[in-house]
C-alpha atoms as a PDB file:
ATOM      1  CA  UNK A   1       0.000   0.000   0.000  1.00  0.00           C
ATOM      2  CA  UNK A   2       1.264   3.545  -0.893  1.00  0.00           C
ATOM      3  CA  UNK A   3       1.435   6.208   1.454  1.00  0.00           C
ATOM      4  CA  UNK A   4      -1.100   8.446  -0.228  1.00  0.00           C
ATOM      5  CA  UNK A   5      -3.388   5.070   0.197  1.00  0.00           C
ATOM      6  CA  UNK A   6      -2.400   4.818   3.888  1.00  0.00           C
ATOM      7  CA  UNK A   7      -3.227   8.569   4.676  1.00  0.00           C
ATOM      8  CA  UNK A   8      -6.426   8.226   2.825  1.00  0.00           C
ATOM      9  CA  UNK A   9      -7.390   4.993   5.055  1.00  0.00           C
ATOM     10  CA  UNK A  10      -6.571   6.860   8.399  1.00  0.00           C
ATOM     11  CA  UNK A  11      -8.584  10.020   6.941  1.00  0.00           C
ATOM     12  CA  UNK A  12     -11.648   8.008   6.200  1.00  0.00           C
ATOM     13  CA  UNK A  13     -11.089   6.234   9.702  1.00  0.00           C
ATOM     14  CA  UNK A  14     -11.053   9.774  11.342  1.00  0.00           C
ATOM     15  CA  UNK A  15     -13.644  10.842   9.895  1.00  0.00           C
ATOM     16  CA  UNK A  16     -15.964   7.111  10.503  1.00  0.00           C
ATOM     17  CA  UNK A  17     -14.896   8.003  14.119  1.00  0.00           C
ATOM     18  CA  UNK A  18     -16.350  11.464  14.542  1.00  0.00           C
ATOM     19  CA  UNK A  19     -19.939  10.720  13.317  1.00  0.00           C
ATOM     20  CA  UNK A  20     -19.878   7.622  15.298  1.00  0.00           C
ATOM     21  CA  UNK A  21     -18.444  10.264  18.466  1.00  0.00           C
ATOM     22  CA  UNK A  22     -21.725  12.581  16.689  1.00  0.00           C
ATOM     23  CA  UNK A  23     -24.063   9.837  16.805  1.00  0.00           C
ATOM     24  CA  UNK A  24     -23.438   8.711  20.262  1.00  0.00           C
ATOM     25  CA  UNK A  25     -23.470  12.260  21.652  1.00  0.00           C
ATOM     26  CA  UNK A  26     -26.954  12.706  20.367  1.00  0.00           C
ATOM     27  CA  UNK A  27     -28.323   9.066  21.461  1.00  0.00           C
ATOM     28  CA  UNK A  28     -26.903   9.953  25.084  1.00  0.00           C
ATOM     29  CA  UNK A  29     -28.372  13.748  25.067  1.00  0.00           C
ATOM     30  CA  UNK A  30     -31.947  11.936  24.020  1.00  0.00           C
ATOM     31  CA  UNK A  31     -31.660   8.848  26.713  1.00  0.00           C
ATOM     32  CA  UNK A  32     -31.057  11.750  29.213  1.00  0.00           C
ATOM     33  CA  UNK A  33     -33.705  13.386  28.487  1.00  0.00           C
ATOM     34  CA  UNK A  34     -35.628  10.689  28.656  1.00  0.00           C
ATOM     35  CA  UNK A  35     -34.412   9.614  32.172  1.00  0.00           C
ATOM     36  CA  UNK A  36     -35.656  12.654  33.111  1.00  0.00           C
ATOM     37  CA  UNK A  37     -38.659  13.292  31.988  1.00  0.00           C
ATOM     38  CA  UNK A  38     -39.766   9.592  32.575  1.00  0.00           C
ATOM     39  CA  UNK A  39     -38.867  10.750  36.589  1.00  0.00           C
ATOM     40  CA  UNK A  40     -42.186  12.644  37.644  1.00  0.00           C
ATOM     41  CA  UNK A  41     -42.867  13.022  41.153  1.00  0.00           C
ATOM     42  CA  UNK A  42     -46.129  10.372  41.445  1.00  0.00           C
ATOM     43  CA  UNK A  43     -43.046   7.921  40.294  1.00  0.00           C
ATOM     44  CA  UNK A  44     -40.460   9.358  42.370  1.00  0.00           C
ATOM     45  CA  UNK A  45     -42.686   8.669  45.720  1.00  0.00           C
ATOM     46  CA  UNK A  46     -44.345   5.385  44.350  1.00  0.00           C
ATOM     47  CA  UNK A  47     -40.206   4.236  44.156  1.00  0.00           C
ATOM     48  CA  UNK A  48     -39.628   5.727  47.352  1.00  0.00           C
ATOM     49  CA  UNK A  49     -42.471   4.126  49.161  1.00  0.00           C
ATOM     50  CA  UNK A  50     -41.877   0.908  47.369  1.00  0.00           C
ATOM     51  CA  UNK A  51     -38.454   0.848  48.077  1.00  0.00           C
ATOM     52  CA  UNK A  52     -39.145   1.302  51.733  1.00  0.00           C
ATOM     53  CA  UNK A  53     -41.784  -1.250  51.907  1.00  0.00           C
ATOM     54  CA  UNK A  54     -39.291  -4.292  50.802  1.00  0.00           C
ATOM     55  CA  UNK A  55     -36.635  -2.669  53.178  1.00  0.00           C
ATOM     56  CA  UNK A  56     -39.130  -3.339  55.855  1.00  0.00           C
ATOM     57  CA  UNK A  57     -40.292  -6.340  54.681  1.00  0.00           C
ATOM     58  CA  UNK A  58     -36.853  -7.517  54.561  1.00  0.00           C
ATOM     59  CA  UNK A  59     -35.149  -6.602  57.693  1.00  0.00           C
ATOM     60  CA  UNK A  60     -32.283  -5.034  56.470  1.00  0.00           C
ATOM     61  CA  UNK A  61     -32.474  -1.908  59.045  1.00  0.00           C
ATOM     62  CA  UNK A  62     -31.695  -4.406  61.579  1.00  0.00           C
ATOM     63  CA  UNK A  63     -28.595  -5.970  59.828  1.00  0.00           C
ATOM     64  CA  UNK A  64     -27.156  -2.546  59.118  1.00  0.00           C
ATOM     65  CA  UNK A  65     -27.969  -0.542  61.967  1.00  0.00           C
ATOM     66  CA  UNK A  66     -30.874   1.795  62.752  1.00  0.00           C
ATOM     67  CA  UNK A  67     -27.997   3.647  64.969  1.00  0.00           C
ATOM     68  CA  UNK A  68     -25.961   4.485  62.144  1.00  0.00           C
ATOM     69  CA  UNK A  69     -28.783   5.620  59.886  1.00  0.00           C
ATOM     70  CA  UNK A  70     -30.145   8.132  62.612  1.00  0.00           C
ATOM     71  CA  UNK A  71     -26.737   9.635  63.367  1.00  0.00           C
ATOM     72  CA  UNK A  72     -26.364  10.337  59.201  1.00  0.00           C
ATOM     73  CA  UNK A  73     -30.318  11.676  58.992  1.00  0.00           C
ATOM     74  CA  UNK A  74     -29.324  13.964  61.860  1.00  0.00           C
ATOM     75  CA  UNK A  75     -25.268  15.107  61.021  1.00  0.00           C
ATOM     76  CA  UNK A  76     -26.980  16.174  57.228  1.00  0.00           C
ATOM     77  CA  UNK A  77     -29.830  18.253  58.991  1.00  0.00           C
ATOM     78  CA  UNK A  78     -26.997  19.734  61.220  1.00  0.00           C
ATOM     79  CA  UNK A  79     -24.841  20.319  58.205  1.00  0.00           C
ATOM     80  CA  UNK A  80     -27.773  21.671  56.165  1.00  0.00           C
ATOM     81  CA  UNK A  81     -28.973  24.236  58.766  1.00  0.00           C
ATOM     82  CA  UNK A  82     -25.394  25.625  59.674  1.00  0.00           C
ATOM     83  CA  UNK A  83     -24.706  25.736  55.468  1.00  0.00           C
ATOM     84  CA  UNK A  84     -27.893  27.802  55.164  1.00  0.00           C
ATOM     85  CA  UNK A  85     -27.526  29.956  58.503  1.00  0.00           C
ATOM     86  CA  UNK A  86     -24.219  30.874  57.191  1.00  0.00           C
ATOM     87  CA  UNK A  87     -25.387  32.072  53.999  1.00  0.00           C
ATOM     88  CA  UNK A  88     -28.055  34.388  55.675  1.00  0.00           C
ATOM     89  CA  UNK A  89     -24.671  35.502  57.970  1.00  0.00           C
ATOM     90  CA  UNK A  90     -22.724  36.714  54.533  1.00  0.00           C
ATOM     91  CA  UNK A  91     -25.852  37.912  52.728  1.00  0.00           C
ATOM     92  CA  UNK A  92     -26.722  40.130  55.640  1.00  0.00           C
ATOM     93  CA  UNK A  93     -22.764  41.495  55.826  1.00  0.00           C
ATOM     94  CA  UNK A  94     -22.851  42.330  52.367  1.00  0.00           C
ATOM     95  CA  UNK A  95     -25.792  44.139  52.514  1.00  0.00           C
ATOM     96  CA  UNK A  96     -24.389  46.197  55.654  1.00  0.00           C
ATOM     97  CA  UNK A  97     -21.236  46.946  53.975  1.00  0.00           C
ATOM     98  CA  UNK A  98     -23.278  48.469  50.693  1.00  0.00           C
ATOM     99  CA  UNK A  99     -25.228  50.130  52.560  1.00  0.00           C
ATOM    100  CA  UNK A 100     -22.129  51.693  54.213  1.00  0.00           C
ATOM    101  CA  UNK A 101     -20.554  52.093  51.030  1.00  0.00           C
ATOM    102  CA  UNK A 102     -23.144  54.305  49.689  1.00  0.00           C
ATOM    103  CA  UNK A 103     -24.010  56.268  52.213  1.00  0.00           C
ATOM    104  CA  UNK A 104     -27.639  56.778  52.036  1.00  0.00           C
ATOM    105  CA  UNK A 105     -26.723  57.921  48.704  1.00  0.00           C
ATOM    106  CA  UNK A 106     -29.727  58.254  45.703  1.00  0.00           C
ATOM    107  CA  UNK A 107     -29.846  56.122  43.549  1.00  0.00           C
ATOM    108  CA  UNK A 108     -27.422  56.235  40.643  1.00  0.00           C
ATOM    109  CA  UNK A 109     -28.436  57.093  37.414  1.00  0.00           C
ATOM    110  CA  UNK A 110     -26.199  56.365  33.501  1.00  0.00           C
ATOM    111  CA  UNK A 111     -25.370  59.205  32.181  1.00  0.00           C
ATOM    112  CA  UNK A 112     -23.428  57.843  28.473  1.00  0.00           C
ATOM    113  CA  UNK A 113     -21.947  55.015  30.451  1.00  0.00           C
ATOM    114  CA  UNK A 114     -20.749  56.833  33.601  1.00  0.00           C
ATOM    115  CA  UNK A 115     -22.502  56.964  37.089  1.00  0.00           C
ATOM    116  CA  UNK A 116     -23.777  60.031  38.443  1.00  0.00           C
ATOM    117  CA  UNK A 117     -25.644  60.731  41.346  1.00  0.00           C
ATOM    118  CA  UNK A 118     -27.763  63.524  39.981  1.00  0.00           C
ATOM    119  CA  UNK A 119     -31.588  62.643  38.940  1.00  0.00           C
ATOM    120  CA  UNK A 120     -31.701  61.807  35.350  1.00  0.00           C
ATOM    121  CA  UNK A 121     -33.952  65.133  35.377  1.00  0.00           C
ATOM    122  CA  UNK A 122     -31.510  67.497  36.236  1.00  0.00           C
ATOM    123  CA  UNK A 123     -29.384  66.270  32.992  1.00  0.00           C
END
């Protein structure tokens, strides 16, 4: 085989390569979507009610430890609460420290791109 015949062969491979890359893209973009939209919530709590039925049924909060699974429900709730009461902590700083930063200042109004702090009436 020639070498123009070997770069044509790895050309063609390339490009066999990319639509397959193309085609698999799109087939994993549409079983996505599918996942999803096959997840409504009447599903969601039919699994979850299921689900915890044939744990029950089958004993396996016994064998693992009802201990264990308490002290995770409660850590996440404590983890959860101190996330969110942190946020409200930053959120309420930054609002101070704008607040300081203006001054009680009007609001600001665009004069051709620059800010002034004269009523766009007075312009």
């Amino acid at each position: 085989m020639s070498f123009g015949a070997l770069i044509e062969k790895v050309s063609e491979s390339e490009a066999m390569l990319e639509a397959q890359e193309r085609r698999m893209a799109a087939d994993w973009r549409q079983f996505k979507h599918s996942w999803r939209m096959g997840w409504t919530p009447a599903r969601i709590v039919i699994a979850g009610l299921s689900s915890g039925y044939l744990m029950g049924k089958a004993g396996v909060a016994g064998k693992t430890g009802t201990g264990t699974l308490q002290l995770l429900t409660a850590l996440s709730g404590l983890f959860a609460g101190g996330s969110a009461q942190a946020a409200a902590g930053e959120a309420e700083a930054a609002a101070n420290s704008v607040q300081q930063a203006t001054g009680n200042m009007p609001p600001a109004s665009i004069d051709t791109g620059l800010l002034t702090t004269q009523p766009l009436d007075a312009l």
